[in-house]
Protein backbone atom coordinates (compact mmCIF):
# COMPACT_ATOMS: atom_id res chain seq x y z
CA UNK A 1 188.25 141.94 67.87
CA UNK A 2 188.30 138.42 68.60
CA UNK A 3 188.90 135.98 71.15
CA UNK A 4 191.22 133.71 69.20
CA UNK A 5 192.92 136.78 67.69
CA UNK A 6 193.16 139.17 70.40
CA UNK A 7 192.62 137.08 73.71
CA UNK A 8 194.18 139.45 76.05
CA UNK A 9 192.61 142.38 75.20
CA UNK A 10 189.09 140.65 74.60
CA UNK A 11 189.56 139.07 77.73
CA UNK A 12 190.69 142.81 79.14
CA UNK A 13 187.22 144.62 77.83
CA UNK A 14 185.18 141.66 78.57
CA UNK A 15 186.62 141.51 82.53
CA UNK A 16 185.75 145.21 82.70
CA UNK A 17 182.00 144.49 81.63
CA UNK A 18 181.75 141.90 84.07
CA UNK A 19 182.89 143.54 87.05
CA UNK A 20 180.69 146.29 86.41
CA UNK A 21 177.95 144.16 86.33
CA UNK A 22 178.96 141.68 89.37
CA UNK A 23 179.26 145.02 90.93
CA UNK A 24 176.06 146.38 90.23
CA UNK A 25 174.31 142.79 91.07
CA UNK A 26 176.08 142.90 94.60
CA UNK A 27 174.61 146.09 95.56
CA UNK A 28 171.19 145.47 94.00
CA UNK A 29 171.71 142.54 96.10
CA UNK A 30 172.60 144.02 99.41
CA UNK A 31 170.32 146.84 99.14
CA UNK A 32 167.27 143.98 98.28
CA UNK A 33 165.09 142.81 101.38
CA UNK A 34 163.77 139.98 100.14
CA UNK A 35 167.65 138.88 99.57
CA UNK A 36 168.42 139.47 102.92
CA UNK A 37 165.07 138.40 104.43
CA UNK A 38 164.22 135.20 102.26
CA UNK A 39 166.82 134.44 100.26
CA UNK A 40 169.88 134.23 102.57
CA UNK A 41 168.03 132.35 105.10
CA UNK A 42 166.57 129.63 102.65
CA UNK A 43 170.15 129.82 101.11
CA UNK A 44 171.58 128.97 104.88
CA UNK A 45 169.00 126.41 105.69
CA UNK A 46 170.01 124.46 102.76
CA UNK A 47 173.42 124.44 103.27
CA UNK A 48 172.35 123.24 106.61
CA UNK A 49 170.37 120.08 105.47
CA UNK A 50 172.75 119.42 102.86
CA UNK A 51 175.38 118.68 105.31
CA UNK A 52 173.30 116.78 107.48
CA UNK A 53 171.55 113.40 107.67
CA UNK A 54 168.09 112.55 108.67
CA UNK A 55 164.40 112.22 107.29
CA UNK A 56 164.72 115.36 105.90
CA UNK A 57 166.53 113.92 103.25
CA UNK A 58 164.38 112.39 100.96
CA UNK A 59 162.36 116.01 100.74
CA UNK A 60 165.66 117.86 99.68
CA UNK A 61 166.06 115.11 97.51
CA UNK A 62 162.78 116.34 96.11
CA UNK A 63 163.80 119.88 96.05
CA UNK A 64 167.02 119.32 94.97
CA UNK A 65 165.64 117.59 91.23
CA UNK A 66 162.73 120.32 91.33
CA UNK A 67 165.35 123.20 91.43
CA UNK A 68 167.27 121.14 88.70
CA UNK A 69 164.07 120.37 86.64
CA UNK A 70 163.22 124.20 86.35
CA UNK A 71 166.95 125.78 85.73
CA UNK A 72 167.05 122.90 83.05
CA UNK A 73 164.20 123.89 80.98
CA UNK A 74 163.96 127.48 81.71
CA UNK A 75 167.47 127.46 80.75
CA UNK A 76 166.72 125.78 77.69
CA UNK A 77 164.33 128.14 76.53
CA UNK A 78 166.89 130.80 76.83
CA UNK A 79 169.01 129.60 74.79
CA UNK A 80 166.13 129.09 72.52
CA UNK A 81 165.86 132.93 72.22
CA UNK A 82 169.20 133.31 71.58
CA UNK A 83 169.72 130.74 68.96
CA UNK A 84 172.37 128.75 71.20
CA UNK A 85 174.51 131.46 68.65
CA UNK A 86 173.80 129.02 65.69
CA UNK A 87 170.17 129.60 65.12
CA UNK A 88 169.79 126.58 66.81
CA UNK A 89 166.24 125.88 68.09
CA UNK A 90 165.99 124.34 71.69
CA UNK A 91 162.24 123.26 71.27
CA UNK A 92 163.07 120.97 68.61
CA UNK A 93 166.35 119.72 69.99
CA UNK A 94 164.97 118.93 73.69
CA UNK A 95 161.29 119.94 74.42
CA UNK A 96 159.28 118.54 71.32
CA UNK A 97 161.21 114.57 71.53
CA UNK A 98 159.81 114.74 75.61
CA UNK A 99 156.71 115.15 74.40
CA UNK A 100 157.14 112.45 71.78
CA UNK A 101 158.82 110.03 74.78
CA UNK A 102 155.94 110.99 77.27
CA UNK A 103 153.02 110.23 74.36
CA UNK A 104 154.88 106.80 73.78
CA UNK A 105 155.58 105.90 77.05
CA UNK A 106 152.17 106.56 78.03
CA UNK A 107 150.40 104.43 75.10
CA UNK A 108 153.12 101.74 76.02
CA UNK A 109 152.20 101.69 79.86
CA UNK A 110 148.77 102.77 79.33
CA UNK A 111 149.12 104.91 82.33
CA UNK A 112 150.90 108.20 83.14
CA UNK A 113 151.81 106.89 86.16
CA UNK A 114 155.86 107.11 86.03
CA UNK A 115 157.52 109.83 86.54
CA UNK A 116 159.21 112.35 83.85
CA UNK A 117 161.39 114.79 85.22
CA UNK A 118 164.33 112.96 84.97
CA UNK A 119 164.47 113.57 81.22
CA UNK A 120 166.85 116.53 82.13
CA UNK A 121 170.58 117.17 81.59
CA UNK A 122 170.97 115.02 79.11
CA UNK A 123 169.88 111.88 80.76
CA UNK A 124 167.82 109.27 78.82
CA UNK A 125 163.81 108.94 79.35
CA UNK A 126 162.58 106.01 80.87
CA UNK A 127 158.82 105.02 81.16
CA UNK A 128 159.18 101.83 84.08
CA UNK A 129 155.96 99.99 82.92
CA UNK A 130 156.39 97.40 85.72
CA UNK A 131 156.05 99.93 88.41
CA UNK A 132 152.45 100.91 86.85
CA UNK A 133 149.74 100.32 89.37
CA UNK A 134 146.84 100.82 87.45
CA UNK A 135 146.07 100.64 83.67
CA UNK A 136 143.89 102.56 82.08
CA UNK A 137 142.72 104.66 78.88
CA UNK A 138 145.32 107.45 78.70
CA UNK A 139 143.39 110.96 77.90
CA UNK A 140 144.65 113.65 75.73
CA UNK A 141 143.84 116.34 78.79
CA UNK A 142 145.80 113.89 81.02
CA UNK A 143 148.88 113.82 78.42
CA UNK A 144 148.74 117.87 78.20
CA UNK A 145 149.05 117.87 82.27
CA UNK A 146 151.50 116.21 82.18
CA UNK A 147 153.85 117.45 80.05
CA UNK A 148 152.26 121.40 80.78
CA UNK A 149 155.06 122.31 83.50
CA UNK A 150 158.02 121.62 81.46
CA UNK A 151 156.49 123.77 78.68
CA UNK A 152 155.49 126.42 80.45
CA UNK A 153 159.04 126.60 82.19
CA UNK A 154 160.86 126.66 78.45
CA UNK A 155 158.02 128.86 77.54
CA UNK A 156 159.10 131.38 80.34
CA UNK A 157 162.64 130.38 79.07
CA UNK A 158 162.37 132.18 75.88
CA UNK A 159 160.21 134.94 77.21
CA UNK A 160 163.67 135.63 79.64
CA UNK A 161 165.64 134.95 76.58
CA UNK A 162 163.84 138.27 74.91
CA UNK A 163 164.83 140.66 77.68
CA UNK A 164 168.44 141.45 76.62
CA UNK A 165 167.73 142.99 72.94
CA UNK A 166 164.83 145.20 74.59
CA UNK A 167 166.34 146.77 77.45
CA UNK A 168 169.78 147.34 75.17
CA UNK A 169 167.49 149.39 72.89
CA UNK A 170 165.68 150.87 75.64
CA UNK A 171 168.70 152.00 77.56
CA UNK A 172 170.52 153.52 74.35
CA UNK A 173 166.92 155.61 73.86
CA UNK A 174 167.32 156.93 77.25
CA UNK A 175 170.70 157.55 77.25
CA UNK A 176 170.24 159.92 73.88
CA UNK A 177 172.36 157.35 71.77
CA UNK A 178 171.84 156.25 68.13
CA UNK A 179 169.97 153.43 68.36
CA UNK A 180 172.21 151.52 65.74
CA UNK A 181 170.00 148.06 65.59
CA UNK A 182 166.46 150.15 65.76
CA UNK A 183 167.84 152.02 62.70
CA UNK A 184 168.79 149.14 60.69
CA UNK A 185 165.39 147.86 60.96
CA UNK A 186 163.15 150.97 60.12
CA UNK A 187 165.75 151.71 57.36
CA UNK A 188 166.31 148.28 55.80
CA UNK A 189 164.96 147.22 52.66
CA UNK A 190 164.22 144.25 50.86
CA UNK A 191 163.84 143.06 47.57
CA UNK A 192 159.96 142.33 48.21
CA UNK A 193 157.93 144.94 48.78
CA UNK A 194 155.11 142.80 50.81
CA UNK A 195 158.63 142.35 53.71
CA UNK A 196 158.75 145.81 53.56
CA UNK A 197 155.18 146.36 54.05
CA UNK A 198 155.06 143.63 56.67
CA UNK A 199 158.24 145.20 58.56
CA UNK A 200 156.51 148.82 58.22
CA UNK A 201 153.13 147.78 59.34
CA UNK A 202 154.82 145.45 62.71
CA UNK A 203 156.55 148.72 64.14
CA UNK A 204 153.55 151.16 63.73
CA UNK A 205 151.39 148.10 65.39
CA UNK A 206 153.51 147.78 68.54
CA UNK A 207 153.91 151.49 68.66
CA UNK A 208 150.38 151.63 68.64
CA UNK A 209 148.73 148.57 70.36
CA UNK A 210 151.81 148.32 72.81
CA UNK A 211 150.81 144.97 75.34
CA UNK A 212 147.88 143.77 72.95
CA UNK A 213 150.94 144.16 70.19
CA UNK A 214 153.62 142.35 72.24
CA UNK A 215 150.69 139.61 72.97
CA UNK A 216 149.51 139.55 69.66
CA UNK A 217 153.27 138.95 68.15
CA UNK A 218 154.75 136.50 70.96
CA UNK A 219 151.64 134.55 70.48
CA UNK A 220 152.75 132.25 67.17
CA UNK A 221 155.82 131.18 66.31
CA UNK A 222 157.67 134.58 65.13
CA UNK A 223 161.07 134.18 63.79
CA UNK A 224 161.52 138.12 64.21
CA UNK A 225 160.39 138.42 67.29
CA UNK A 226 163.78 139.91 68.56
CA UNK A 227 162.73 142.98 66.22
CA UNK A 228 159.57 143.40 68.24
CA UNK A 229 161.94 143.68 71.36
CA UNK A 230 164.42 146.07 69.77
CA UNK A 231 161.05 148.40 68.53
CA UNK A 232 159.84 148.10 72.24
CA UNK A 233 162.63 149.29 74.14
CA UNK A 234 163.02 152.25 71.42
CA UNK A 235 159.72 153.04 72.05
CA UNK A 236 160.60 152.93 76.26
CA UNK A 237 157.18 150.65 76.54
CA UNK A 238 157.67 149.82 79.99
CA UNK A 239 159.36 146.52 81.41
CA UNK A 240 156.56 144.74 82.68
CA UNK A 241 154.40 145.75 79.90
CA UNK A 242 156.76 144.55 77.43
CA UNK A 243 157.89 141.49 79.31
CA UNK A 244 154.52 140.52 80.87
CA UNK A 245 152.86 140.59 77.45
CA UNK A 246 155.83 138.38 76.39
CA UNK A 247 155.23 135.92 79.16
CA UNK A 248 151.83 135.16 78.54
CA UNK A 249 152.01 135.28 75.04
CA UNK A 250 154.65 132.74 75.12
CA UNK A 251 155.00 130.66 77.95
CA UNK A 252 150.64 130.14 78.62
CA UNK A 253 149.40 130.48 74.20
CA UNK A 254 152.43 129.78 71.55
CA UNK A 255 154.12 126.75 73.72
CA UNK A 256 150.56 125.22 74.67
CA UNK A 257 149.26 125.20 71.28
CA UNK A 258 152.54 123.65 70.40
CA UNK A 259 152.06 121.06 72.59
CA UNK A 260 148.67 120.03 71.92
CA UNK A 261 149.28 119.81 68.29
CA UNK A 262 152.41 117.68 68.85
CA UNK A 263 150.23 115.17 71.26
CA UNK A 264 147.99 114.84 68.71
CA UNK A 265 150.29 114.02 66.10
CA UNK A 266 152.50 111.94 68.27
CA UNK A 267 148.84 109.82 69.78
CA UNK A 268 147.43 107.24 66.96
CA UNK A 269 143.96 107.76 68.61
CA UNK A 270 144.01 111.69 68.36
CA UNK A 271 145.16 111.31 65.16
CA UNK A 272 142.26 109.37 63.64
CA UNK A 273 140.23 111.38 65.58
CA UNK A 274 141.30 114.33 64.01
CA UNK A 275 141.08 112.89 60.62
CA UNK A 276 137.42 111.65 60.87
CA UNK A 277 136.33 115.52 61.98
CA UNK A 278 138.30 116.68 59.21
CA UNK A 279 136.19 113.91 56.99
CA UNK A 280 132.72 115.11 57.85
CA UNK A 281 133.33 119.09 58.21
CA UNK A 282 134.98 119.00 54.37
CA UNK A 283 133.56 117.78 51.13
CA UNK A 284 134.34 114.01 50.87
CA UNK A 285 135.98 114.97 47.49
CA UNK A 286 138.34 116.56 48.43
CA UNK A 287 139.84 113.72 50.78
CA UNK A 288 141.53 116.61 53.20
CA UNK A 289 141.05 113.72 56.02
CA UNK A 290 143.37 111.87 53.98
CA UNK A 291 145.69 114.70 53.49
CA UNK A 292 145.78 116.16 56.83
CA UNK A 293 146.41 112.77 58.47
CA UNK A 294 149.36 112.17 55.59
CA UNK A 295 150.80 115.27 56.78
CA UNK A 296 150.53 115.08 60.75
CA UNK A 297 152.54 111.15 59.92
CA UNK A 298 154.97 112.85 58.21
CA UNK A 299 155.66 115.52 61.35
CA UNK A 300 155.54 112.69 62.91
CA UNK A 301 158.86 110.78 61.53
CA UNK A 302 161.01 113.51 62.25
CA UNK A 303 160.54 112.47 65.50
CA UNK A 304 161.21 108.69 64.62
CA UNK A 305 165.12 108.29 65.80
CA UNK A 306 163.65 109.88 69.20
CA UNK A 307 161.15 106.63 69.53
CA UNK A 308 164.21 104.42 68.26
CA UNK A 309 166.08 105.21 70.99
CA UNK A 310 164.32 105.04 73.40
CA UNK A 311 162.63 101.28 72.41
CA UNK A 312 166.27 100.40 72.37
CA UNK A 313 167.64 101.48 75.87
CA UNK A 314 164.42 99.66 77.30
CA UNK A 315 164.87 96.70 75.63
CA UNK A 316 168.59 96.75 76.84
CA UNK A 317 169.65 95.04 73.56
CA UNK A 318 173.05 96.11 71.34
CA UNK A 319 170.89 98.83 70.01
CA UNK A 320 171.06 100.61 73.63
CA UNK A 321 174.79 100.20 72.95
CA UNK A 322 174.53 102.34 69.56
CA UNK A 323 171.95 104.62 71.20
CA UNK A 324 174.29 105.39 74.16
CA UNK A 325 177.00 106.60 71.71
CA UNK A 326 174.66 108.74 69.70
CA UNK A 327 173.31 110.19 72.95
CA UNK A 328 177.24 111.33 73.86
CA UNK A 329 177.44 112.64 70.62
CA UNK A 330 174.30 114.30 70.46
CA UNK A 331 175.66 116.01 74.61
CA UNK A 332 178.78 116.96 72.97
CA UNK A 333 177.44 118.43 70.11
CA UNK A 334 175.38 120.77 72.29
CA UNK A 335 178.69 121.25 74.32
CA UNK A 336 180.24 122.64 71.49
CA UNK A 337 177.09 124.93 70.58
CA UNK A 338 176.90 126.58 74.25
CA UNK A 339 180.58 126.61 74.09
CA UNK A 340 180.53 128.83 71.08
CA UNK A 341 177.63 131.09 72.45
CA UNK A 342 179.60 131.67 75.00
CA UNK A 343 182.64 132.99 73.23
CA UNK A 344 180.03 134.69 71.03
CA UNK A 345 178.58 136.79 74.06
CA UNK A 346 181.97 137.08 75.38
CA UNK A 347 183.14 138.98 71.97
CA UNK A 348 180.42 140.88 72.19
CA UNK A 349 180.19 142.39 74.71
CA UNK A 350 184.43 143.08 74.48
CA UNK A 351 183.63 145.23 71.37
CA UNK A 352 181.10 146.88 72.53
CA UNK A 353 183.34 148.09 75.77
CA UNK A 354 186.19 148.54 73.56
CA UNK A 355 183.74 150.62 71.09
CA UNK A 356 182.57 153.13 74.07
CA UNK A 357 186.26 153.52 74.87
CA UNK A 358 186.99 154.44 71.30
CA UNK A 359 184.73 157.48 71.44
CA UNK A 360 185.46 158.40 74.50
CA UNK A 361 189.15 158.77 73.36
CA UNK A 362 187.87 160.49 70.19
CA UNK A 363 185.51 163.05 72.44
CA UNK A 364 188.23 164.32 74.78
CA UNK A 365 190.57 164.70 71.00
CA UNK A 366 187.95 167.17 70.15
């Protein structure tokens, strides 16, 4: 079943899914204090000031690109998780070039004082030098402030991102169903026996370990994480466990660690720093200062079309022209990928409605 070759009735199962879960939200909703407390009335109050005039209008201003700022990179780092569908990695596409822009922009002002939230939604980065009151020598714990908040957000992104393959595995453990995807991992093999071993040894070390498992996995850049979810909700490790662990693993260790290694690659200074202590902790024969700064460059180039453009739409020359066009390539490009997720998830979640119908029919046969 397939959207372009069944539309109707994937659009049939799909609307069923979604009212049942619109429903459900509603009454969680309704039933919820804080909704009806907090939420409504903040929700009221800014319709309020939205429709109204005044001094106050330069703070919603504020809030207004704040609330933006955080859906855009927690957002982000959901569809990180998910693979945008394609296997496409957010972090590389988006979060990794800011870091790049805010590392050149500072050693080109050399000052952080300008303001980088507006990197969001597609919208080009722009370091305003002239509007720099004080120069000074930019620091690498002043760099990793600055460019903290928007990690941590895309970290808590893909931590969010991880929810939906746990609590499907979790809810078909409670509900006494074959746990199809659990299954396929304990029973698949591969050619190597050390992926085998690996695969083996991961599920009896969450099953074991539990949070300092989760922690321990979510911690590094894991490209089978979404197993570790699928094992935890088979296991029913509980929510907050699972997702706390998550959370801190990835949002406050793996995306930090990122970051500072990508500062240091991206600042000349840190870089020859790092290369002198590499120097005098390693035999000089072995040149690994050499090596290691060789290697950080060439991490560094991938990241060179990022500095390109962004040289060119300050310097306002032809080349912002070109840039321009690549940046409406690059937005539609990512159009296309969400687009696709979309139908993806859509398909999905028709078949799986359309499956439970299916045995349902085949039950009462029986």
């Amino acid at each position: 079943m397939s959207l372009f070759r069944q539309p109707v009735s994937t659009l049939y199962h799909f609307s069923v899914v979604f009212l049942r879960f619109l429903t459900w939200l509603l009454l969680r909703v309704q039933r919820s204090r804080a909704t009806r407390f907090v939420l409504l009335p903040l929700l009221l109050l800014w319709l309020v000031a939205s429709s109204r005039d005044g001094p106050h209008r330069q703070l919603l201003d504020e809030f207004n690109t704040s609330v933006k700022f955080v859906v855009w990179w927690v957002g982000l780092g959901v569809l990180s998780s998910v693979g945008l569908g394609t296997g496409m990695h957010s972090g590389i596409l988006f979060l990794f070039p800011h870091i790049f822009l805010v590392v050149q922009g500072a050693q080109e002002c050399k000052s952080l004082d300008f303001d980088s939230r507006h990197h969001m939604w597609f919208h080009p980065f722009e370091a305003n030098c002239t509007n720099v009151s004080q120069v000074s020598t930019v620091t690498f714990a002043a760099i990793f402030w600055k460019v903290f908040l928007p990690c941590m957000l895309w970290g808590a992104g893909t931590a969010a991102g991880e929810i939906p393959p746990y609590a499907l595995s979790r809810a078909a453990k409670l509900a006494g169903q074959r746990n199809e995807e659990f299954e396929e991992i304990a029973d698949s093999k591969s050619q190597y026996n050390l992926m085998n071993s690996m695969k083996d040894w991961m599920i009896r070390f969450l099953e074991k370990h539990g949070f300092w498992g989760v922690l321990l996995m979510s911690a590094w850049p894991n490209m089978a994480f979404d197993l570790c979810g699928i094992c935890c909700g088979h296991f029913l490790m509980p929510f907050w466990t699972f997702f706390g662990a998550t959370l801190i693993g990835k949002a406050l260790i793996k995306v930090n660690m990122q970051a500072a290694f990508f500062i240091t690659i991206f600042t000349d200074a840190h870089l020859k720093r790092v290369e002198a202590l590499v120097g005098r902790v390693t035999p000089e024969q072995w040149g690994l200062g050499s090596r290691v700064s060789e290697f950080l460059l060439e991490c560094r180039e991938k990241f060179h079309s990022a500095q390109v453009k962004a040289a060119a739409e300050q310097a306002g020359t032809a080349a912002a022209t070109s840039s321009s066009l690549v940046s409406q390539l690059g937005s539609w490009v990512m159009v296309a990928f969400i687009a696709y997720f979309a139908i993806s998830c859509i398909e999905q979640f028709a078949q799986q409605h359309a499956a439970e119908e299916d045995e349902k029919k085949l039950k009462k046969k029986k």
